[in-house]
N, C-alpha and C. Protein backbone atom coordinates (compact mmCIF):
# COMPACT_ATOMS: atom_id res chain seq x y z
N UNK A 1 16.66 47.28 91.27
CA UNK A 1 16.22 48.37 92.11
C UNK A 1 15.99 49.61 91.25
N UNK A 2 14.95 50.49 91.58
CA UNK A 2 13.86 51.26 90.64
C UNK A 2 14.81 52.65 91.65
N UNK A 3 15.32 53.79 91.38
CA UNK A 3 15.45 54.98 91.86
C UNK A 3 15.16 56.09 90.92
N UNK A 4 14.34 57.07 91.83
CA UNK A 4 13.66 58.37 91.67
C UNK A 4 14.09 59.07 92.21
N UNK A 5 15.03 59.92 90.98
CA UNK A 5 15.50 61.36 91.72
C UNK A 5 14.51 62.11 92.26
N UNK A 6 14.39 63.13 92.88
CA UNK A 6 13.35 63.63 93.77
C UNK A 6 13.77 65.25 92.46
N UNK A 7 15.01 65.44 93.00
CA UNK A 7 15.60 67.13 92.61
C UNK A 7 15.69 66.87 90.90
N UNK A 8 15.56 65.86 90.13
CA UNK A 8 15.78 66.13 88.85
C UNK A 8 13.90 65.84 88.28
N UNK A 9 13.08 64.75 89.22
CA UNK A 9 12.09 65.12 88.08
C UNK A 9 11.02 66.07 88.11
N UNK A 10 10.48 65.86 87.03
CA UNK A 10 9.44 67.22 86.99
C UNK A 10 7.78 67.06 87.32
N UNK A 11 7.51 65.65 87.32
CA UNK A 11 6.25 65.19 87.57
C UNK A 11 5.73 65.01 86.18
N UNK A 12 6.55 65.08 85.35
CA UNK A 12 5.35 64.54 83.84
C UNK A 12 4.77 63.43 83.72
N UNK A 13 5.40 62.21 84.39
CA UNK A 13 4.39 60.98 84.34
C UNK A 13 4.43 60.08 83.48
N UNK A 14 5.89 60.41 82.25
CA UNK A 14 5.96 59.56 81.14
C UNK A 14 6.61 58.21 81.60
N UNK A 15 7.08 57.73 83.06
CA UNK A 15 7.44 56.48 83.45
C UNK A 15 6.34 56.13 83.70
N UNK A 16 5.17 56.96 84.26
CA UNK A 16 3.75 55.86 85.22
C UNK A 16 2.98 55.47 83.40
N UNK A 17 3.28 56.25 82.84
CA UNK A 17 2.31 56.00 81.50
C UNK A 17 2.95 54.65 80.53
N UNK A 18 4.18 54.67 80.38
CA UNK A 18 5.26 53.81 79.72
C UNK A 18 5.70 52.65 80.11
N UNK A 19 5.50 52.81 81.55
CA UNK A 19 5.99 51.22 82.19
C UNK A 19 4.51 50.35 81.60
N UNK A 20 5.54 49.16 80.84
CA UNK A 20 4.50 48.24 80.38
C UNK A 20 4.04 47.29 81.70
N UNK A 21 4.96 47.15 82.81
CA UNK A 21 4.39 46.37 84.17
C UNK A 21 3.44 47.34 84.71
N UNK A 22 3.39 48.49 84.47
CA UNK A 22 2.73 49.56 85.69
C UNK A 22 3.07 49.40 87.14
N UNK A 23 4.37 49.48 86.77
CA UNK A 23 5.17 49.70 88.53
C UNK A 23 5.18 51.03 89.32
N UNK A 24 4.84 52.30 89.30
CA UNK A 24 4.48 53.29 89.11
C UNK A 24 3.07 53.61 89.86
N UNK A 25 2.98 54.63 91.05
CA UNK A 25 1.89 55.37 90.68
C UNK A 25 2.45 56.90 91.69
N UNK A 26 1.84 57.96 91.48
CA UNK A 26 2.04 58.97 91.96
C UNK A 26 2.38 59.12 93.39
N UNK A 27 3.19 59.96 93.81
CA UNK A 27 3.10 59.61 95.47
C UNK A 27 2.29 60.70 96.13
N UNK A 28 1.80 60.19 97.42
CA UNK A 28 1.07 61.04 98.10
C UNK A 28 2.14 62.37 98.55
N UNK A 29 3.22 62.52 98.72
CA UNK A 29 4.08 63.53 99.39
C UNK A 29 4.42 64.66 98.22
N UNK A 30 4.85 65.69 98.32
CA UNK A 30 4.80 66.71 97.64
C UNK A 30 6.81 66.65 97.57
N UNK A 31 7.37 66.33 96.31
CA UNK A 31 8.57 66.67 95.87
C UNK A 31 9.34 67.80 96.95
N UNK A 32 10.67 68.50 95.99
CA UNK A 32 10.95 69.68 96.40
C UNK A 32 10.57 70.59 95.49
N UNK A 33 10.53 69.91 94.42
CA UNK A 33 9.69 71.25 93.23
C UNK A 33 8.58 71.29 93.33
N UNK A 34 7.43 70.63 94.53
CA UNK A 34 6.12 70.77 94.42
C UNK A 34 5.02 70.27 93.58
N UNK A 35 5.66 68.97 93.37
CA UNK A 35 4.89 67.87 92.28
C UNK A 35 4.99 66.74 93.05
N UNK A 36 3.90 66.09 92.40
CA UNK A 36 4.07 64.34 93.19
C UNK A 36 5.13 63.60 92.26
N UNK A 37 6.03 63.21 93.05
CA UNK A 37 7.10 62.48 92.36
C UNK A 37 6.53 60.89 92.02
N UNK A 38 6.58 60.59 90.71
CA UNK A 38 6.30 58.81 90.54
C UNK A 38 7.41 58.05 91.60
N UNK A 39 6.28 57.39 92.19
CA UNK A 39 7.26 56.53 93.10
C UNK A 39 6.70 54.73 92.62
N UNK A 40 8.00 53.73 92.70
CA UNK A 40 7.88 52.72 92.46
C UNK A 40 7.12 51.87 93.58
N UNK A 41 6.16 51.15 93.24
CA UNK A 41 5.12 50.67 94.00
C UNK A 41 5.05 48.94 94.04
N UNK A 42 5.37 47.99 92.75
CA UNK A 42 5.19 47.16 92.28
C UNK A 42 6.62 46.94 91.78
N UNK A 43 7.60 46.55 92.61
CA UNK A 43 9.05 47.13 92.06
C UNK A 43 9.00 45.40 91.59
N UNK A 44 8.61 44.31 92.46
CA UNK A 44 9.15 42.99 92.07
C UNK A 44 8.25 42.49 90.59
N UNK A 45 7.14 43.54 90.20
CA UNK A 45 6.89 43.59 88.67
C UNK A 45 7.70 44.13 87.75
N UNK A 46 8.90 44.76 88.21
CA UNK A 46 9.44 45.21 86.99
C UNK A 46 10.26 44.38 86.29
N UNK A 47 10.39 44.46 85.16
CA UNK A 47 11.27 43.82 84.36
C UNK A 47 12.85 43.89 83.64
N UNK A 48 13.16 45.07 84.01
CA UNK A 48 14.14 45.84 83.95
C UNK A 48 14.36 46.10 82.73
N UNK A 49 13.39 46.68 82.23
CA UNK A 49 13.47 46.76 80.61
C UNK A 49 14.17 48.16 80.05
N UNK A 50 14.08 48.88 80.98
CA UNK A 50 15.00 50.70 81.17
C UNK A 50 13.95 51.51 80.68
N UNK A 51 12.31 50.90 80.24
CA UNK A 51 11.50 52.08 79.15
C UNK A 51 11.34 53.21 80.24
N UNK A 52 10.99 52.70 81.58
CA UNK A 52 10.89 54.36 82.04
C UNK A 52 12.05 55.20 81.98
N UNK A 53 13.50 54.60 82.44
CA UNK A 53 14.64 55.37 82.04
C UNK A 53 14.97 56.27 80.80
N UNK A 54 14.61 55.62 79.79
CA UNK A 54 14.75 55.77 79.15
C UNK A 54 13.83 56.97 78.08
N UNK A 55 12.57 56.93 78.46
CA UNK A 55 11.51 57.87 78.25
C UNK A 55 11.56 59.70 79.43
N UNK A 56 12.32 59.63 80.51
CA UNK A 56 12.31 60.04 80.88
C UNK A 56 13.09 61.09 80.81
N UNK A 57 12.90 62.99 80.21
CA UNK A 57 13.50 63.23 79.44
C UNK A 57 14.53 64.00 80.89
N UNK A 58 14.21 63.82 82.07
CA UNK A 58 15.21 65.01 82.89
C UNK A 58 16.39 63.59 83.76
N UNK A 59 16.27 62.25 83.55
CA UNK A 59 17.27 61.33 83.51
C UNK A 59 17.14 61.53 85.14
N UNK A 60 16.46 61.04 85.64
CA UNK A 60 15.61 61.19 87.06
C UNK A 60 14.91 59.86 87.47
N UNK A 61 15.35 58.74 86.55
CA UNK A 61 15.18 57.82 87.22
C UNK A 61 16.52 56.78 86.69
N UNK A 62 16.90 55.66 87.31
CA UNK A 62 17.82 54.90 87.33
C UNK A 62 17.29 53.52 87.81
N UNK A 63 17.83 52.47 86.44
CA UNK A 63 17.15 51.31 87.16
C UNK A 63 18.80 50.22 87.00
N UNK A 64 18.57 49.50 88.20
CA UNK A 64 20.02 48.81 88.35
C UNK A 64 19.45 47.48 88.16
N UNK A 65 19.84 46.88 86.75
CA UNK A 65 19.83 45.62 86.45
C UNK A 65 20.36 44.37 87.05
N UNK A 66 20.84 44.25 88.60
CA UNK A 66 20.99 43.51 89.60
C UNK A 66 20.21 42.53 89.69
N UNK A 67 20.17 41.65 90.10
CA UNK A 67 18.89 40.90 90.63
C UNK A 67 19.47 40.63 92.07
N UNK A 68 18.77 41.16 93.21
CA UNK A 68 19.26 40.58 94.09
C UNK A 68 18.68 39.65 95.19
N UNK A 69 17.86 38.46 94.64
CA UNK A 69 16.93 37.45 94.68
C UNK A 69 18.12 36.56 95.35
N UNK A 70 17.84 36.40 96.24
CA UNK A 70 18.79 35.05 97.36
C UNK A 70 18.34 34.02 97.50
């Protein structure tokens, strides 16, 4: 599971650019800081590899290496 802080990011875009799945694309709704927050779109493409976590310099996203496939 892919989570996007809303109050920590800034809209730079270095997860929609970095995710090698391109799970990622901008959202239509306006943040609280007044940016489109990257929202996860293609979540069962991700791979849980942490690069957007990890690229992301305000730590505004969190990915939980779970699988919870039944």
């Amino acid at each position: 599971m892919i989570t996007v802080n809303e109050n920590l990011c800034k809209g730079c875009n270095l997860c929609t650019e970095f995710c090698p799945q391109k799970v990622y694309k901008e959202s239509e709704k306006l943040g609280k800081k007044g940016i489109h927050v990257p929202v996860p779109v293609d979540e069962e493409k991700c791979k849980k590899c942490g690069l957007c976590a990890l690229m992301c310099p305000d730590q505004a996203i969190r990915v939980d290496e779970e699988d919870n496939d039944e």
